[in-house]
Protein backbone atom coordinates (compact mmCIF):
# COMPACT_ATOMS: atom_id res chain seq x y z
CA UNK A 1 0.00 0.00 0.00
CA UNK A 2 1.44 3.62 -1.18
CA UNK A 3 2.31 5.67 1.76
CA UNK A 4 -0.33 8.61 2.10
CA UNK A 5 0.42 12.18 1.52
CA UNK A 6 4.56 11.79 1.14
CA UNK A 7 5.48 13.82 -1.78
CA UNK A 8 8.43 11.91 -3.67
CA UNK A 9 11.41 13.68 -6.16
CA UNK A 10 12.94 11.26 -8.06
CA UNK A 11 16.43 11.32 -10.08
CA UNK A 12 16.78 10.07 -13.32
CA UNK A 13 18.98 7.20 -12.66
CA UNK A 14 16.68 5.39 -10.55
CA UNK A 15 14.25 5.74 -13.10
CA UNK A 16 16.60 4.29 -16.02
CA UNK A 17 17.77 1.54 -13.27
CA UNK A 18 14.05 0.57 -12.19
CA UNK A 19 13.48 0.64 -15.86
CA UNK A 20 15.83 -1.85 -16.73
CA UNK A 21 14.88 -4.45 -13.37
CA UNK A 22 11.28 -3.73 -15.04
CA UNK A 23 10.64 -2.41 -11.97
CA UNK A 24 9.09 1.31 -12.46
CA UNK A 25 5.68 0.60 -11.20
CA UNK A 26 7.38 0.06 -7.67
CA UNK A 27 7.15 3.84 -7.40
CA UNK A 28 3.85 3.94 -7.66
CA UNK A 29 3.07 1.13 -5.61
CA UNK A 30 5.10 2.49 -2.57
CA UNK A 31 4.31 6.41 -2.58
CA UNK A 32 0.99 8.10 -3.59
CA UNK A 33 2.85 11.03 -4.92
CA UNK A 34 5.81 10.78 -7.43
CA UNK A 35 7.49 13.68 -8.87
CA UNK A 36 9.96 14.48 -11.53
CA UNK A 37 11.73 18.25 -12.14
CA UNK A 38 11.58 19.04 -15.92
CA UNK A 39 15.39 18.09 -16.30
CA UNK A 40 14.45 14.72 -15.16
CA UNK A 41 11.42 14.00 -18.17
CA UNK A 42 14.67 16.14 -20.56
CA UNK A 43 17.20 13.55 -19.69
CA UNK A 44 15.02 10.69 -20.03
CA UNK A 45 13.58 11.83 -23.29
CA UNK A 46 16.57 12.44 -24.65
CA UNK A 47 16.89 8.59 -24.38
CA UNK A 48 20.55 8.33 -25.01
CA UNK A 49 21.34 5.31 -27.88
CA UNK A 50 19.46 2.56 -27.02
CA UNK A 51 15.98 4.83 -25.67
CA UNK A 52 16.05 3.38 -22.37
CA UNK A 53 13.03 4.75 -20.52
CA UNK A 54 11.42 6.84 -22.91
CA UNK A 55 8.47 4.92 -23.47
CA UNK A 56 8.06 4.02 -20.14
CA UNK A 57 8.28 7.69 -19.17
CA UNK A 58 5.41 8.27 -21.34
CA UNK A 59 3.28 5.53 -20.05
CA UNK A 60 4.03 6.65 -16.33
CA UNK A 61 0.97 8.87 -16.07
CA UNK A 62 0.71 8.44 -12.26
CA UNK A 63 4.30 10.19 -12.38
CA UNK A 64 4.01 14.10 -12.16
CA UNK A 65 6.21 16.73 -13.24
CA UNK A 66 6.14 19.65 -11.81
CA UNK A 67 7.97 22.86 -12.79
CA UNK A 68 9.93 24.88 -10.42
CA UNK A 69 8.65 27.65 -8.83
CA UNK A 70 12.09 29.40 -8.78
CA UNK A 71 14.55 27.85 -11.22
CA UNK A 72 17.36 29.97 -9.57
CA UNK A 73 17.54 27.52 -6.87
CA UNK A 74 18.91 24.90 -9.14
CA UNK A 75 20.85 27.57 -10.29
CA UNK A 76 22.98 27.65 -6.80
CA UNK A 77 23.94 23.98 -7.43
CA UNK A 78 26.55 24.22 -9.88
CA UNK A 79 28.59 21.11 -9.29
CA UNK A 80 25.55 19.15 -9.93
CA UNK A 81 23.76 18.35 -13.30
CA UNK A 82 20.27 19.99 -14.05
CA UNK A 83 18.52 16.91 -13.43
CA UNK A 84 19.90 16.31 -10.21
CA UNK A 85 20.27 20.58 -9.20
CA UNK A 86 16.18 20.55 -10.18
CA UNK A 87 15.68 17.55 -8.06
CA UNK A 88 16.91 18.74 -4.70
CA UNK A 89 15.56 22.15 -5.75
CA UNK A 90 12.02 20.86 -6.07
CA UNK A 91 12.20 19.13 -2.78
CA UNK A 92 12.82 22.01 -1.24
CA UNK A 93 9.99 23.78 -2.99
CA UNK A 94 7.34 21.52 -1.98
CA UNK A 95 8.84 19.96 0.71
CA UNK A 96 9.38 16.79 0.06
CA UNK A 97 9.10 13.61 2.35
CA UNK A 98 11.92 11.60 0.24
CA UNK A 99 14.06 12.32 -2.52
CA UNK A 100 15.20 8.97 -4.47
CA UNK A 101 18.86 10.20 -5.87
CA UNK A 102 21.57 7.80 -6.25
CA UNK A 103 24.44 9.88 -7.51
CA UNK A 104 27.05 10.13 -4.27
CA UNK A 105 27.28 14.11 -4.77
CA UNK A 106 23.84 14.40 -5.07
CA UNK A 107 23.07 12.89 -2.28
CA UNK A 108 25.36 14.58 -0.33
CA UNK A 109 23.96 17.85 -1.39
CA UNK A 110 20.55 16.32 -0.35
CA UNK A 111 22.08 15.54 3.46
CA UNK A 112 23.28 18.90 3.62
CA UNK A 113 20.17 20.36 2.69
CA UNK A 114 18.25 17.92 5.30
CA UNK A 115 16.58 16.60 2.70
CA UNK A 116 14.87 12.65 3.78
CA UNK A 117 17.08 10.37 1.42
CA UNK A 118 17.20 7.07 0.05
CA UNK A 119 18.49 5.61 -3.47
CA UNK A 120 17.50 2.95 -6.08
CA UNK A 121 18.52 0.17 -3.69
CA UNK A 122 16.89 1.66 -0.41
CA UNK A 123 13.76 1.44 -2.19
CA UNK A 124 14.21 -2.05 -3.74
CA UNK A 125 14.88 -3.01 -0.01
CA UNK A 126 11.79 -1.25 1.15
CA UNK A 127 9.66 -3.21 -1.79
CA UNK A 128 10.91 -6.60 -0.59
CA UNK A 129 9.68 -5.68 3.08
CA UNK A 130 6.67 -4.85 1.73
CA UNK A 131 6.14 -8.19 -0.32
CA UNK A 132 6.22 -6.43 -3.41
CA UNK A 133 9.03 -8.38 -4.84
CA UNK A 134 10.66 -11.30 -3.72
CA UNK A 135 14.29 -11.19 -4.57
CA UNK A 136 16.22 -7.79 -4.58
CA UNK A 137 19.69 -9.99 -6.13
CA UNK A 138 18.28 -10.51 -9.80
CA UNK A 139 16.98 -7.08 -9.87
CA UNK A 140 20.73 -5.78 -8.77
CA UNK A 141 22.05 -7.69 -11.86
CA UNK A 142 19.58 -6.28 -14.30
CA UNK A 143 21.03 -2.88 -13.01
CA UNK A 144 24.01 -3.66 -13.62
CA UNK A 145 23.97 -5.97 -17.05
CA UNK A 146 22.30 -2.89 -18.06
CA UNK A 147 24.90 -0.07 -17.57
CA UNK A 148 24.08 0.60 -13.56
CA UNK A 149 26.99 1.44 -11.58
CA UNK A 150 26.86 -0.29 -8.28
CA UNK A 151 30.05 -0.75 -6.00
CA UNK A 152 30.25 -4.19 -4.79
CA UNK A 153 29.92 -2.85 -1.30
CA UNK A 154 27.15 -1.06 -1.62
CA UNK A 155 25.68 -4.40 -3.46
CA UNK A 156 26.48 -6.44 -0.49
CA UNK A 157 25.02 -4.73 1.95
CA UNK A 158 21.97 -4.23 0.24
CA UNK A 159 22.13 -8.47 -0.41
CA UNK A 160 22.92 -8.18 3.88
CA UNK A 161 19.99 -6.25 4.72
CA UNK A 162 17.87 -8.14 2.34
CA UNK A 163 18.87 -11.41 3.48
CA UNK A 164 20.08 -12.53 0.01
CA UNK A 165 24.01 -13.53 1.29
């Protein structure tokens, strides 16, 4: 069941990475709101070689995207790409209750900022605890046969918490 009134930002790589586990509807099944900055639906559409995402972007109507109220905000994040710069900057705006970001400076940013935080594997985790998927392993490898970087730490523990090792 979708948690009630928490307003979720999410990056494009968890997108593209839930995507390619064939996963995407796991946003929707876990929050009631999902969110994406204009940068985010720009990078996906832009598709890259192989399209990955674009027509599943498209078929996502339960995703939103919502514009920025002040697009100087992303401004101020400079280090970061638009995508992620419009995704802590929309969090802010609306106040989110969980930004989904993977990208380490990103997410950094997003402590900083005291934004609530968790990435492509926190919410695979949080799907298994829910019953909504089994196995977190095969959907770790699908990341990754697909183009996903994942350090094998950060893959371990996940398998840890999970159970999986």
């Amino acid at each position: 069941m979708p948690e009630p009134e928490r307003l979720v930002v999410v990056n494009t790589t968890p997108i593209i990475a839930l995507v390619l586990a064939d996963q995407l509807p796991l946003l929707r099944h876990l929050y009631t709101t999902v969110m994406i900055p204009p940068a985010v639906q720009a990078e996906i559409r832009t598709g890259g070689p192989s399209g990955i995402g674009v027509r599943e972007l498209e078929a996502a109507d339960w995703m939103r995207v919502v514009p920025l109220q002040d697009p100087r905000r992303a401004d101020l994040l400079t280090d970061l790409d638009r995508g992620e710069a419009e995704v802590l900057a929309l969090a802010q705006e609306i106040y989110a209750g969980l930004v989904i970001v993977d990208e380490r400076l990103a997410r950094r940013h997003a402590k900083r900022l005291g934004l609530p935080l968790t990435g492509t594997l926190g919410l695979l985790l949080r799907a298994k605890q829910a019953q909504l998927i089994a196995e977190v392993k095969p959907l770790i490898i699908a990341m990754r046969t697909g183009g996903i970087w994942l350090s094998d730490a950060l893959v371990e523990e996940a398998l840890t918490i999970a159970r999986e090792i």
